[in-house]
PDB file of N, CA and C in Angstrom:
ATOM      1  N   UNK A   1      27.123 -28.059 101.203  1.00  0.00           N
ATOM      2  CA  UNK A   1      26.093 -28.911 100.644  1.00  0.00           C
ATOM      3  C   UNK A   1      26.061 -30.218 101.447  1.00  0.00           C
ATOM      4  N   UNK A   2      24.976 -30.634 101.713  1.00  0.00           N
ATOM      5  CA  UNK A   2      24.913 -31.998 102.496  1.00  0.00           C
ATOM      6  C   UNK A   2      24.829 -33.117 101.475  1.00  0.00           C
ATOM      7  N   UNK A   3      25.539 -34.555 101.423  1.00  0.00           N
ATOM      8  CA  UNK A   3      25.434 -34.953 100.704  1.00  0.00           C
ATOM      9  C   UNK A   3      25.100 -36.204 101.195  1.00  0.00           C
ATOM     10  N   UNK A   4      24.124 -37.269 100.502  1.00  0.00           N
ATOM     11  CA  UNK A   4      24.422 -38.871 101.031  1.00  0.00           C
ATOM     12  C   UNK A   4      24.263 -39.313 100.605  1.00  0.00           C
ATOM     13  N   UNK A   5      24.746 -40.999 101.175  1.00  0.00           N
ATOM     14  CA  UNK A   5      25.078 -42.118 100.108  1.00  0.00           C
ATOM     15  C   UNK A   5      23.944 -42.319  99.328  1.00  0.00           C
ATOM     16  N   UNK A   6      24.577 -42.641  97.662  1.00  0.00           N
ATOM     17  CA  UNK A   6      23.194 -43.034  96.956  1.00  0.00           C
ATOM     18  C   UNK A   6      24.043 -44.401  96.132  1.00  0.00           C
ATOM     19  N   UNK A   7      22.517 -45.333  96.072  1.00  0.00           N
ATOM     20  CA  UNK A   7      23.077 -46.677  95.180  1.00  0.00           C
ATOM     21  C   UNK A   7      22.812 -46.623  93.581  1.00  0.00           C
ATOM     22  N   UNK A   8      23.885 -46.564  93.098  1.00  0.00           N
ATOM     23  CA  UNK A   8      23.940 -46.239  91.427  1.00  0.00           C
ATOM     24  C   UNK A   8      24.001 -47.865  90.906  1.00  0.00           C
ATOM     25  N   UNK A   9      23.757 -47.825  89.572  1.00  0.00           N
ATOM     26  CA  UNK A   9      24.355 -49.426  88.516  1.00  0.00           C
ATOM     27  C   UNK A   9      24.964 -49.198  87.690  1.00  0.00           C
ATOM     28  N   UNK A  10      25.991 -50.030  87.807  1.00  0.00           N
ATOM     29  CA  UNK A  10      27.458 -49.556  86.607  1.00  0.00           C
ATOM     30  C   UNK A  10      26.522 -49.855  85.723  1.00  0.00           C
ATOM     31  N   UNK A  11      26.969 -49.150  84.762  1.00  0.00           N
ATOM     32  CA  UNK A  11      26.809 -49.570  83.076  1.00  0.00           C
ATOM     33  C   UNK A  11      27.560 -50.540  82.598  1.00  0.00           C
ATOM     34  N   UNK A  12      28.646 -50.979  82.893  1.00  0.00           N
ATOM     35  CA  UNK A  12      29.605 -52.380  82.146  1.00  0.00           C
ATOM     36  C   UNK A  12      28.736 -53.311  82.731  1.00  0.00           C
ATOM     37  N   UNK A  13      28.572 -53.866  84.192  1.00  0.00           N
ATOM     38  CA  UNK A  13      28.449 -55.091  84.663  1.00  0.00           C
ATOM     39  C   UNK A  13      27.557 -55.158  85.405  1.00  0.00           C
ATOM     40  N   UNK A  14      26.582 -54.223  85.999  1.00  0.00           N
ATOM     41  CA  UNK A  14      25.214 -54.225  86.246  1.00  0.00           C
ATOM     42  C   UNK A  14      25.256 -54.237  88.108  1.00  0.00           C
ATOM     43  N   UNK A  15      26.365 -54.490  88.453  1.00  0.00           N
ATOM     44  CA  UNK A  15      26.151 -54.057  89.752  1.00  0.00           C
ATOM     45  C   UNK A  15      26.130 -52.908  90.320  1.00  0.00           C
ATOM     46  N   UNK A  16      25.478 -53.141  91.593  1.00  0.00           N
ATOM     47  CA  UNK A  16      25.283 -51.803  92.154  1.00  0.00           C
ATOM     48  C   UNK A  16      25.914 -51.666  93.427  1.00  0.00           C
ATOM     49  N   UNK A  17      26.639 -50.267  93.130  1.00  0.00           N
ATOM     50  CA  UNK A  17      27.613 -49.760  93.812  1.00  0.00           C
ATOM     51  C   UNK A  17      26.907 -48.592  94.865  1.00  0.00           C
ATOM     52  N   UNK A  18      27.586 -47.951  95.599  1.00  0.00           N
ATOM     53  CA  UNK A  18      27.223 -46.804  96.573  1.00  0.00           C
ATOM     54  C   UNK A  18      28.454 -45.787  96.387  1.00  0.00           C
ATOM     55  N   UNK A  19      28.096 -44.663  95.762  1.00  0.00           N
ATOM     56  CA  UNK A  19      28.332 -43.394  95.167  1.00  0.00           C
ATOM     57  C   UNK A  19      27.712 -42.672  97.235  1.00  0.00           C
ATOM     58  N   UNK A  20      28.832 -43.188  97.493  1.00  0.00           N
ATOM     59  CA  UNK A  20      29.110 -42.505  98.913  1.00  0.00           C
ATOM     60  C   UNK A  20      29.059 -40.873  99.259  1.00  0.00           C
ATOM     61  N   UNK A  21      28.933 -40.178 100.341  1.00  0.00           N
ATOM     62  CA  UNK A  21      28.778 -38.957 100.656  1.00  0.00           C
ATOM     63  C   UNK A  21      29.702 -38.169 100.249  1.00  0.00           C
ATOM     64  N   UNK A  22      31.227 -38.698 100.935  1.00  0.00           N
ATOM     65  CA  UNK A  22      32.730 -38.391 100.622  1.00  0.00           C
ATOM     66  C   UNK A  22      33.208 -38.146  99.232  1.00  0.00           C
ATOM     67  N   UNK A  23      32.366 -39.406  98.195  1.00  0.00           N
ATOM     68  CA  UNK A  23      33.258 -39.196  96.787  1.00  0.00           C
ATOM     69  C   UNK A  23      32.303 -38.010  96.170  1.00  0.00           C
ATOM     70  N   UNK A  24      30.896 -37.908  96.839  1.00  0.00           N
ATOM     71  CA  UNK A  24      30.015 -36.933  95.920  1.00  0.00           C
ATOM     72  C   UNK A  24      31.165 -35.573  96.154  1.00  0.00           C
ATOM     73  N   UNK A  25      31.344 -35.417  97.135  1.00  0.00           N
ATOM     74  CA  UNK A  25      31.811 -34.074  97.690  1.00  0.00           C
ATOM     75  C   UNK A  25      33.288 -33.766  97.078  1.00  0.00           C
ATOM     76  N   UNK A  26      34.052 -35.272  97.336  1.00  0.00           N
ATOM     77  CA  UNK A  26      35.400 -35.160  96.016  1.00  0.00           C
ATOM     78  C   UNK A  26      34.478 -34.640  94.684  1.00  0.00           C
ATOM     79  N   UNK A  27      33.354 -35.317  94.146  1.00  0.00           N
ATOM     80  CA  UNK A  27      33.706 -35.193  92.808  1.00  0.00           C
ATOM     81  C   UNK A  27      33.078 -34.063  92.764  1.00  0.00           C
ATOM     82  N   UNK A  28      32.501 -33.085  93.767  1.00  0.00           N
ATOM     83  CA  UNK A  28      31.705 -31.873  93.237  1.00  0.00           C
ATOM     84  C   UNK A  28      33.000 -30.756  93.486  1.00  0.00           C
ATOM     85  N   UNK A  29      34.014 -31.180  94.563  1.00  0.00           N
ATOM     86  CA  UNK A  29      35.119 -30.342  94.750  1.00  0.00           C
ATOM     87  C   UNK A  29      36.428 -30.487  93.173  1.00  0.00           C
ATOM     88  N   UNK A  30      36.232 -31.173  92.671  1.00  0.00           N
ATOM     89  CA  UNK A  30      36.757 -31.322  91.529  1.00  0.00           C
ATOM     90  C   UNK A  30      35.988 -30.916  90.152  1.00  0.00           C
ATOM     91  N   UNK A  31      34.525 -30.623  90.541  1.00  0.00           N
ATOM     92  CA  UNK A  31      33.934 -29.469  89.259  1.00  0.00           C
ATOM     93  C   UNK A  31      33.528 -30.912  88.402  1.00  0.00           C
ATOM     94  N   UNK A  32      33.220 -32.047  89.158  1.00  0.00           N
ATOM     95  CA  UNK A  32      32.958 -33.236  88.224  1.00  0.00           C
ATOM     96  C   UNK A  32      30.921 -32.503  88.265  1.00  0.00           C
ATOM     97  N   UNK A  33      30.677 -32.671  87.858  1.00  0.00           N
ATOM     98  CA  UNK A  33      29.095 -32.676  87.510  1.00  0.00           C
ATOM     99  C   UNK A  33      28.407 -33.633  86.889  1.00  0.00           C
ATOM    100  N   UNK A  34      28.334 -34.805  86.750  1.00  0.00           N
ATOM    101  CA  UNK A  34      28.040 -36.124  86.548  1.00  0.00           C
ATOM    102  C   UNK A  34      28.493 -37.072  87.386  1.00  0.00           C
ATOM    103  N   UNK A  35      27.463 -38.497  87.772  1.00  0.00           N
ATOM    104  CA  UNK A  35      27.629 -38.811  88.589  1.00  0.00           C
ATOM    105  C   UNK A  35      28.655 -40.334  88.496  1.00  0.00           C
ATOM    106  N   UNK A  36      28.696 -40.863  88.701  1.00  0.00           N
ATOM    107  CA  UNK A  36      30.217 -42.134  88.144  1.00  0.00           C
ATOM    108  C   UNK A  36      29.105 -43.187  87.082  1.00  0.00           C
ATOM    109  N   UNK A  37      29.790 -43.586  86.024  1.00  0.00           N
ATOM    110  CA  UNK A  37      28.517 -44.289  85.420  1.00  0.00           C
ATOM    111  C   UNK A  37      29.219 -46.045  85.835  1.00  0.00           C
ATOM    112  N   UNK A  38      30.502 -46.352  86.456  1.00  0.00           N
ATOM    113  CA  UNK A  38      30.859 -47.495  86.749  1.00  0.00           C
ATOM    114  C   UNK A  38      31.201 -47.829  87.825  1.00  0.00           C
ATOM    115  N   UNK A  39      31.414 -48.867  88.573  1.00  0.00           N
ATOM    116  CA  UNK A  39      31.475 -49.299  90.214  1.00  0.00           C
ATOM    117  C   UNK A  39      33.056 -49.334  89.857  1.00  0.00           C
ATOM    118  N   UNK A  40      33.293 -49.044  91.133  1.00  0.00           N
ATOM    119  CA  UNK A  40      34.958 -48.851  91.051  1.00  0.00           C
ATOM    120  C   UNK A  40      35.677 -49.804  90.549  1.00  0.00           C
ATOM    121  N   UNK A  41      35.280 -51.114  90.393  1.00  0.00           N
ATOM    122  CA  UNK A  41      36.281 -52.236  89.979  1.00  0.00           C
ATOM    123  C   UNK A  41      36.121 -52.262  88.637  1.00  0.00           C
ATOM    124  N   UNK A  42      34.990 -51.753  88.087  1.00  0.00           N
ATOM    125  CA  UNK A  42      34.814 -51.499  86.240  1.00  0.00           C
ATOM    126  C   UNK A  42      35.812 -50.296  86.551  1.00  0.00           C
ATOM    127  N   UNK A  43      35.734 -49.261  86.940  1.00  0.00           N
ATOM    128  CA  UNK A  43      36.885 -48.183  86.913  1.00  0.00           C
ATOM    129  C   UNK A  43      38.138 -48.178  86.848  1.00  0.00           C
ATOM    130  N   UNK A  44      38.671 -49.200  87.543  1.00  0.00           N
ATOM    131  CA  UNK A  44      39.908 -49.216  87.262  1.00  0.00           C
ATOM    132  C   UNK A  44      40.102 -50.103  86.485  1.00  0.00           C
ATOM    133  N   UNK A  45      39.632 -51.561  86.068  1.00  0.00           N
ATOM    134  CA  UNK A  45      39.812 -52.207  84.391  1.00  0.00           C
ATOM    135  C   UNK A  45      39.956 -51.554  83.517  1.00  0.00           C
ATOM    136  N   UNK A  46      38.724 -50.492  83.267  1.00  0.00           N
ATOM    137  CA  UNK A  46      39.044 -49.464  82.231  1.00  0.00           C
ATOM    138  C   UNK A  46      40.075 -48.487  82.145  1.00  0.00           C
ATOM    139  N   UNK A  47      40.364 -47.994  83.618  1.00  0.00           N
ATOM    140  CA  UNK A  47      41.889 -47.352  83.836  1.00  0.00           C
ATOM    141  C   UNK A  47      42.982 -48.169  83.348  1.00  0.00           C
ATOM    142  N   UNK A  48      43.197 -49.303  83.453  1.00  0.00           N
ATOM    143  CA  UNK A  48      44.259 -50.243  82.903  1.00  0.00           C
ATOM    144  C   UNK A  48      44.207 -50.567  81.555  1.00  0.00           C
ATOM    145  N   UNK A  49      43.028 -50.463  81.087  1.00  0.00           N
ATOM    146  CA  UNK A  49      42.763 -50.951  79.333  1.00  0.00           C
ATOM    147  C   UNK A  49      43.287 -49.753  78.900  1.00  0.00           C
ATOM    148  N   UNK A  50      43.318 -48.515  79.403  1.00  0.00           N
ATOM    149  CA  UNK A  50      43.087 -47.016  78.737  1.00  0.00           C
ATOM    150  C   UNK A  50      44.540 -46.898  78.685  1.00  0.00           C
ATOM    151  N   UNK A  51      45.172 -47.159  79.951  1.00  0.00           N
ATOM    152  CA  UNK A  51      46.882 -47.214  79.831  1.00  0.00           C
ATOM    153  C   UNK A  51      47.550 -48.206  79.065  1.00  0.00           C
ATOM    154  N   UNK A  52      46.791 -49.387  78.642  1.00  0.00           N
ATOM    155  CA  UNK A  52      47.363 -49.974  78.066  1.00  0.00           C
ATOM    156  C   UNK A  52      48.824 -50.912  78.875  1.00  0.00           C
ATOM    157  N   UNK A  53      49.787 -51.454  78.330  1.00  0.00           N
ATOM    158  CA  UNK A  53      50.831 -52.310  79.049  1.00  0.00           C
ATOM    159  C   UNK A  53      52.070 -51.325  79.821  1.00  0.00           C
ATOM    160  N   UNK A  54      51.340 -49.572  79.290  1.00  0.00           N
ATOM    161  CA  UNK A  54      52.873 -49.083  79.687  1.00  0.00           C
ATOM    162  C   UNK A  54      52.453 -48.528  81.271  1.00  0.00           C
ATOM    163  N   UNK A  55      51.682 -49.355  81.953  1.00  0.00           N
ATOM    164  CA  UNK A  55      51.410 -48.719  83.438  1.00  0.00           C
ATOM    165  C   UNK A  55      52.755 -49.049  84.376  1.00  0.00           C
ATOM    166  N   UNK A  56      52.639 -48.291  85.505  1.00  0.00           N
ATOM    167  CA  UNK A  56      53.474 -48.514  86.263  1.00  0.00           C
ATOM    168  C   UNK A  56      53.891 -50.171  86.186  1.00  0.00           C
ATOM    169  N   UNK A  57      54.979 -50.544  86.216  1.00  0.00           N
ATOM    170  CA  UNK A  57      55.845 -51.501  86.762  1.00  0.00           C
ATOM    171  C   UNK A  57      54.948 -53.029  86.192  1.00  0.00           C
ATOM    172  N   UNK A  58      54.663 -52.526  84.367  1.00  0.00           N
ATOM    173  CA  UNK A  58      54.208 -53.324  83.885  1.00  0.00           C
ATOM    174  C   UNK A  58      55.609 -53.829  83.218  1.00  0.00           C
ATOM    175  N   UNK A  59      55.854 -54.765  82.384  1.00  0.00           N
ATOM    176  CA  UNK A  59      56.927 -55.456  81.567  1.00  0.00           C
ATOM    177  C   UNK A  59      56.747 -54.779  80.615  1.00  0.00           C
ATOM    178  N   UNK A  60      57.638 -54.407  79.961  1.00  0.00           N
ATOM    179  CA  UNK A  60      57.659 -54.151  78.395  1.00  0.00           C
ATOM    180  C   UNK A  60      58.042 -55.159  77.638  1.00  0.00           C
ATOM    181  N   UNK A  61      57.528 -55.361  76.250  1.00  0.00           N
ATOM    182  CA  UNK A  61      57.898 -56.100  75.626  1.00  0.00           C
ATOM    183  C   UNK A  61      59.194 -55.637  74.795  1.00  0.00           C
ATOM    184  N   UNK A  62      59.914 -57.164  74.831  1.00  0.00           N
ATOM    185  CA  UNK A  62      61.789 -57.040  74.427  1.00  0.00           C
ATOM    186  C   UNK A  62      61.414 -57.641  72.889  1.00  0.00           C
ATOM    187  N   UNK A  63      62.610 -57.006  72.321  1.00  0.00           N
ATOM    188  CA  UNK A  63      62.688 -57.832  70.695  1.00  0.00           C
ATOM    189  C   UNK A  63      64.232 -58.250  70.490  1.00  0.00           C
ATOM    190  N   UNK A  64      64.128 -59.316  69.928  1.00  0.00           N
ATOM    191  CA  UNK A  64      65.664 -59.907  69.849  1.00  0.00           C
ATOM    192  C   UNK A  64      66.280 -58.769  68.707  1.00  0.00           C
ATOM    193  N   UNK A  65      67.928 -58.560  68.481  1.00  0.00           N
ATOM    194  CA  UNK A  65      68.155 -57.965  67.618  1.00  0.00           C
ATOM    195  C   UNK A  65      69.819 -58.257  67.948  1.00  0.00           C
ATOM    196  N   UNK A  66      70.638 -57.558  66.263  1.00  0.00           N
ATOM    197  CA  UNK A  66      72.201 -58.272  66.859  1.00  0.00           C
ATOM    198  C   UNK A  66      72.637 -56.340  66.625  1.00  0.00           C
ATOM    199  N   UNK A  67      73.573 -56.140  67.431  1.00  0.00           N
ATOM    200  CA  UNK A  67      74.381 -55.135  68.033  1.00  0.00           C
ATOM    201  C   UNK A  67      74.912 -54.515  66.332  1.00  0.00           C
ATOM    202  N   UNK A  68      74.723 -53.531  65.769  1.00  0.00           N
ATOM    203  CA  UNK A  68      75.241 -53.009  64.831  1.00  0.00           C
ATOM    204  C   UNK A  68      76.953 -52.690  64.868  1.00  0.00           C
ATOM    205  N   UNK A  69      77.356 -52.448  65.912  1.00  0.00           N
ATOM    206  CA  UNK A  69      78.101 -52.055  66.361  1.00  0.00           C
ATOM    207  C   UNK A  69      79.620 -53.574  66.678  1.00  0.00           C
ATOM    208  N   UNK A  70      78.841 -53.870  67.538  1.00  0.00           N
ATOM    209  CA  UNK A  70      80.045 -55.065  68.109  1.00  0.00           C
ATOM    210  C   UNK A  70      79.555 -56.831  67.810  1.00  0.00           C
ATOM    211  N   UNK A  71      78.373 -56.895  67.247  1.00  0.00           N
ATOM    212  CA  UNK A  71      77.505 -57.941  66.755  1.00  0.00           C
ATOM    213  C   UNK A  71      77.311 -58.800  67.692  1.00  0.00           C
ATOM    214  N   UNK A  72      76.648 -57.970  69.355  1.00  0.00           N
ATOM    215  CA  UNK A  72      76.494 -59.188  70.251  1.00  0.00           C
ATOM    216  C   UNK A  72      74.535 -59.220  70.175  1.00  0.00           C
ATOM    217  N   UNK A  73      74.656 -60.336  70.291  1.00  0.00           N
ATOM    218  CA  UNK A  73      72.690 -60.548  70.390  1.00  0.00           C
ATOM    219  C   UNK A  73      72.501 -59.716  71.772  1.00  0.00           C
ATOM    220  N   UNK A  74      71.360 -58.844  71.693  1.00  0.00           N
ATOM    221  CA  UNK A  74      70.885 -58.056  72.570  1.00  0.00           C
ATOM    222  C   UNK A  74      69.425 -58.294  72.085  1.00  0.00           C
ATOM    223  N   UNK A  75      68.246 -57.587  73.183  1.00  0.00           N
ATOM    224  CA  UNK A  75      66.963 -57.334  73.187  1.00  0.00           C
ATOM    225  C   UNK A  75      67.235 -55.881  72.949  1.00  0.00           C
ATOM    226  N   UNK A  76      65.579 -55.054  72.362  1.00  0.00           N
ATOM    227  CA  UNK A  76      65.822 -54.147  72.532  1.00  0.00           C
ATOM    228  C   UNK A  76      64.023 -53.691  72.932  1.00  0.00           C
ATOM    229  N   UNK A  77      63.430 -52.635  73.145  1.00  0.00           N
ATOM    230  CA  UNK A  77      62.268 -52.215  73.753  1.00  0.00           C
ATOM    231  C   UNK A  77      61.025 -52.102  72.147  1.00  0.00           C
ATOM    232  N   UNK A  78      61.894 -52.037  71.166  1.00  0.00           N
ATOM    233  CA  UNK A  78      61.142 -52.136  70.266  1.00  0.00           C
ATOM    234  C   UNK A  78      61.493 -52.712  68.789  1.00  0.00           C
ATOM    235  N   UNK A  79      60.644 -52.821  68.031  1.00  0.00           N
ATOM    236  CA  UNK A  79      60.922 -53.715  67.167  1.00  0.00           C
ATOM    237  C   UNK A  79      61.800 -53.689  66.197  1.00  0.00           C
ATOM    238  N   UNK A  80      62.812 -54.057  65.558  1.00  0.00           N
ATOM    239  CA  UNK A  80      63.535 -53.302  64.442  1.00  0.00           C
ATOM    240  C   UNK A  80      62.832 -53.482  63.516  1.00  0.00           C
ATOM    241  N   UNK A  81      63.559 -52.391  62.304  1.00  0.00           N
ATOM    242  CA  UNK A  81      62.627 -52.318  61.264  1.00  0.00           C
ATOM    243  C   UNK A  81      63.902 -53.088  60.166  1.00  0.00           C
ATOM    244  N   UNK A  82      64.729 -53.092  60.615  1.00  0.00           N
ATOM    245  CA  UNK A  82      65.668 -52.976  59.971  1.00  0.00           C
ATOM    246  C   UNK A  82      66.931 -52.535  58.949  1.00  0.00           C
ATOM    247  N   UNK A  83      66.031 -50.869  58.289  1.00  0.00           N
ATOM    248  CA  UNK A  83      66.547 -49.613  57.562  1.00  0.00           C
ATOM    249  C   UNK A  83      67.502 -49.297  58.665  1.00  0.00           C
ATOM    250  N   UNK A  84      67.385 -48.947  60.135  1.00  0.00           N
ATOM    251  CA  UNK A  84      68.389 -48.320  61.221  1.00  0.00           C
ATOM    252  C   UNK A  84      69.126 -49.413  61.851  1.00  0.00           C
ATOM    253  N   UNK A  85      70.607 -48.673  62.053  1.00  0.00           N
ATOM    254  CA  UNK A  85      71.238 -49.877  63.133  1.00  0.00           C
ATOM    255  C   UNK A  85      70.432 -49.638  64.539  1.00  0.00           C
ATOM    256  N   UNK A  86      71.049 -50.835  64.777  1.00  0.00           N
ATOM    257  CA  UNK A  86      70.440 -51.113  66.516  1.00  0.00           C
ATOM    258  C   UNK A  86      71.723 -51.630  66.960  1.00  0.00           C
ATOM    259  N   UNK A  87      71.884 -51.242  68.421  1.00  0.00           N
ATOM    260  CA  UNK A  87      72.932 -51.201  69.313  1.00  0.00           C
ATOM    261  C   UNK A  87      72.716 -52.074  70.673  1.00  0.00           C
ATOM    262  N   UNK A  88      73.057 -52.611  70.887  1.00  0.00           N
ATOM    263  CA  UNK A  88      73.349 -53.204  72.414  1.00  0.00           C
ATOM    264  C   UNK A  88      73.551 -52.025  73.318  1.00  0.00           C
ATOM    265  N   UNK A  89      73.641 -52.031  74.677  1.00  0.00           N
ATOM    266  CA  UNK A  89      72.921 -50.894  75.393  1.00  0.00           C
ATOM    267  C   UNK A  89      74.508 -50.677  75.949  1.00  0.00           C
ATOM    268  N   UNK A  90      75.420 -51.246  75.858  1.00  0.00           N
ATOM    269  CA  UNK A  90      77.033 -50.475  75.877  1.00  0.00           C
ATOM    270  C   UNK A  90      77.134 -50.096  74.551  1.00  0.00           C
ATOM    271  N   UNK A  91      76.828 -50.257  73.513  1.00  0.00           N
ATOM    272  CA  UNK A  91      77.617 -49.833  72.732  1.00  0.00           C
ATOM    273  C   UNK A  91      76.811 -48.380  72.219  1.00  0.00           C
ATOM    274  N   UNK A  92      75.411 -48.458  72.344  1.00  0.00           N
ATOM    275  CA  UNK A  92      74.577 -46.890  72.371  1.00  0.00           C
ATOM    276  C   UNK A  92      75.106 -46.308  73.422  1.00  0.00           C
ATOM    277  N   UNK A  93      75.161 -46.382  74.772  1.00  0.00           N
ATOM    278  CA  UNK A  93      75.982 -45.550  75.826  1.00  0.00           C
ATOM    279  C   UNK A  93      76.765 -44.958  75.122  1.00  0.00           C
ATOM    280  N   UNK A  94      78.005 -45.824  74.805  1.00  0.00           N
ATOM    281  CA  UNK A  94      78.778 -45.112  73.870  1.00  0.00           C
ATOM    282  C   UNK A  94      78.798 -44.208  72.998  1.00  0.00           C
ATOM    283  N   UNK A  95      78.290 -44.510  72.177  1.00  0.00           N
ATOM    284  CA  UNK A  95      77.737 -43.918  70.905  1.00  0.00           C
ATOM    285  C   UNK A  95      77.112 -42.118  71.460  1.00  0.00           C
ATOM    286  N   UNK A  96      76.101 -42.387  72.980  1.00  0.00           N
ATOM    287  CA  UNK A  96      75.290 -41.170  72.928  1.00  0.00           C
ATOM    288  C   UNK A  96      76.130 -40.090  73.486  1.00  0.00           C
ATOM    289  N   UNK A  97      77.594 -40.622  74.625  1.00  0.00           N
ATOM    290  CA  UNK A  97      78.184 -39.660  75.096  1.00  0.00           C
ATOM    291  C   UNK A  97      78.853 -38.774  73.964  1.00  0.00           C
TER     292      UNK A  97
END
């Protein structure tokens, strides 16, 4: 199939992008059948909103908490509820071997 560049308008932000020869042919070799409705930089915002904070080599958020175990103040990846102990990350090692 011959394909060429055509100028599309995102739907988020109204610019207009070029839906190039190359990506038609990616996206028809991938069985996509619609054509991109956003310019690549709306594409990947929305790729990052959609992943949310747990993307690659984003921070996670820490929560303070004290060691059930040996009672040293540690962080931990999520929040306590406080019904379960929580462990400092030697003393769960421990605990998991």
């Amino acid at each position: 199939m011959d394909y060429q560049d055509k100028s599309l308008q995102c739907s988020d932000c109204g610019a207009t992008f070029t839906f190039s020869a190359e990506d038609q042919e990616f996206f028809h070799s991938k069985g996509y059948t619609n054509e991109p409705k956003r310019c690549p930089s709306c594409r990947q915002a929305r790729k990052t909103e959609r992943n949310g904070s747990s993307g690659y080599g984003a921070r996670r958020q820490m929560f303070p908490a004290v060691c059930a175990e040996c009672g040293k103040d540690t962080q931990v990846p999520f929040e306590p509820r406080g019904d379960r102990p929580v462990y400092c990350s030697d003393c769960y090692r421990s605990k998991v071997r």
